[in-house]
Protein backbone atom coordinates (compact mmCIF):
# COMPACT_ATOMS: atom_id res chain seq x y z
CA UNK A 1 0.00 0.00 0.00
CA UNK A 2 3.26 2.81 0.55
CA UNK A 3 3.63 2.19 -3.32
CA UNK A 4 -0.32 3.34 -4.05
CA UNK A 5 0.04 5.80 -1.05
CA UNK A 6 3.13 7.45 -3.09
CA UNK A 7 1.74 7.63 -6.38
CA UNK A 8 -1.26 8.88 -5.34
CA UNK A 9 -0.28 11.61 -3.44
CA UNK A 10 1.92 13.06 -6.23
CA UNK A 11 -1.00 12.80 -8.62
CA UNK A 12 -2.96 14.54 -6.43
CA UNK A 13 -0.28 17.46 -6.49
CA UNK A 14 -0.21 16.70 -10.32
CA UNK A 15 -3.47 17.44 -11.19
CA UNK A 16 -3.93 20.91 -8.82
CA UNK A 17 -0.57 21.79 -11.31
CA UNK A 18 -2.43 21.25 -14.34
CA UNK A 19 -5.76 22.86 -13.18
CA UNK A 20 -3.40 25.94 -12.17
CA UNK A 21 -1.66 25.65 -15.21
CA UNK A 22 -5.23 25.60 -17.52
CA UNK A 23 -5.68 28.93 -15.66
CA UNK A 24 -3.29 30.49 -17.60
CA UNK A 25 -3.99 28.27 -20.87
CA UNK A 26 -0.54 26.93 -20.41
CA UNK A 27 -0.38 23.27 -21.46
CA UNK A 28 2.03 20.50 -21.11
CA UNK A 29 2.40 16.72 -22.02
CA UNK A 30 5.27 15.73 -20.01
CA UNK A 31 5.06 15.81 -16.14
CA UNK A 32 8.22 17.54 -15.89
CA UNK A 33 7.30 20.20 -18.32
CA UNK A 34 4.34 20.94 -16.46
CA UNK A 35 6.61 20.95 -13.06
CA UNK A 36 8.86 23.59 -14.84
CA UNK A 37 6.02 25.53 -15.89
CA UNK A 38 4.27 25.67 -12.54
CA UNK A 39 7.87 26.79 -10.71
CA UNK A 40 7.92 29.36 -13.39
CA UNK A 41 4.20 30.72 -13.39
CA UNK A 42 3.40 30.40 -9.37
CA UNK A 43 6.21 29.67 -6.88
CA UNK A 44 9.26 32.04 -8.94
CA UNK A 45 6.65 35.04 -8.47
CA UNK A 46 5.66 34.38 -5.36
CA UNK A 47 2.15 32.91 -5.85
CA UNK A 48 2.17 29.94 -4.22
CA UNK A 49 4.63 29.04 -1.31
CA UNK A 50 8.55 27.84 -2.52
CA UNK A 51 7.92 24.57 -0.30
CA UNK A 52 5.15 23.69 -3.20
CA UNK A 53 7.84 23.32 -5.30
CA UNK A 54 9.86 21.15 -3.58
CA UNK A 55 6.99 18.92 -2.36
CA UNK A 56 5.87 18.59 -5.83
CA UNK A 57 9.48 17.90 -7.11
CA UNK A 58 9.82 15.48 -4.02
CA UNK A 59 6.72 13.68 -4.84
CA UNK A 60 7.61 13.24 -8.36
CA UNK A 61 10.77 11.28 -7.48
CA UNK A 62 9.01 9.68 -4.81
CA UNK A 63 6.46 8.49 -7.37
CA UNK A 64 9.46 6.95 -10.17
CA UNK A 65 10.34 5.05 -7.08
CA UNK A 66 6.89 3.62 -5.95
CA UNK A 67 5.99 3.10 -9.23
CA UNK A 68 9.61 1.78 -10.78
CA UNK A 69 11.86 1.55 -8.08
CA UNK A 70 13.49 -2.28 -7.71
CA UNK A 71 14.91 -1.22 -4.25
CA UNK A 72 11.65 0.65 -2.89
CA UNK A 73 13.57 1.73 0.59
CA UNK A 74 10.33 3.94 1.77
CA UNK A 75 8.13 3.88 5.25
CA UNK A 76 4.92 4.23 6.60
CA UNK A 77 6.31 7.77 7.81
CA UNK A 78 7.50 8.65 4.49
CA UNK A 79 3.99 7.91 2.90
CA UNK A 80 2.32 9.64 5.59
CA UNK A 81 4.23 12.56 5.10
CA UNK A 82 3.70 12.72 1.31
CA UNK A 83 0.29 12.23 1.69
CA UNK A 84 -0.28 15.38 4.27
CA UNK A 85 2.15 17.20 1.86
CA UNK A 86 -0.32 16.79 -0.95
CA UNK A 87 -3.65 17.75 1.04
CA UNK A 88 -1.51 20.62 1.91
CA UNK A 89 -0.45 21.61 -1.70
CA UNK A 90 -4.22 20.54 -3.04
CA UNK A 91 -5.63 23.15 -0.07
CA UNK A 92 -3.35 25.84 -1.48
CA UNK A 93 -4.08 25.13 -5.05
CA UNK A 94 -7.70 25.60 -4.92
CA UNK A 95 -7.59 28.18 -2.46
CA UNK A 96 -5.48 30.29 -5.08
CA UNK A 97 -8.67 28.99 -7.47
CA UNK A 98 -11.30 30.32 -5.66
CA UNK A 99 -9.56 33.88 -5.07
CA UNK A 100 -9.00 34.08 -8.43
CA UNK A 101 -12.59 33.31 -9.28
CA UNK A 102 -11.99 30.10 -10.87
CA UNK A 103 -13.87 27.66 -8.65
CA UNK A 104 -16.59 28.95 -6.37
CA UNK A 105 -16.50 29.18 -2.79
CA UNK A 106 -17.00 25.73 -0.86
């Protein structure tokens, strides 16, 4: 379950980048394009907090490893921690949405 736990976490991250991303009609196919774009277009202006970045970047690696890793050397208390990351990051994501005026108000 640390495997699903990982990967699912990072998606979650994933697909707040790509709704943030459609905000600005800025498209991607590859994960790490989209990564780039998002440091470029929220955390290098100061939109969205620099630890997004590294939680996202974190979570992608974390996710190759889950997902393709042989030697999958991860914890309980490493999924854990990804997976409050990503509630975190999701939080921030659509709170940015709804001050913007691109989701309503929950």
């Amino acid at each position: 379950m640390l495997r699903s736990a990982l990967n699912r976490a990072y998606y979650a991250m994933f697909y707040a980048v790509l709704a943030l991303l459609a905000t600005s009609r800025t498209d991607t196919s590859r994960h790490s394009g989209a990564i780039s774009l998002f440091d470029r277009e929220f955390v290098k202006p100061g939109t969205l907090p620099q630890d997004f970045s590294r939680w996202l970047h974190d979570g992608f690696n974390e996710r190759q490893d889950a997902d393709y890793g042989v030697d999958f050397g991860r914890t309980v208390e490493d999924a854990s921690e990804s997976v409050h990351r990503a509630r975190q990051f999701v939080a921030g994501a659509r709170d940015w949405l709804q001050r913007q005026g691109h989701l309503p108000a929950v």
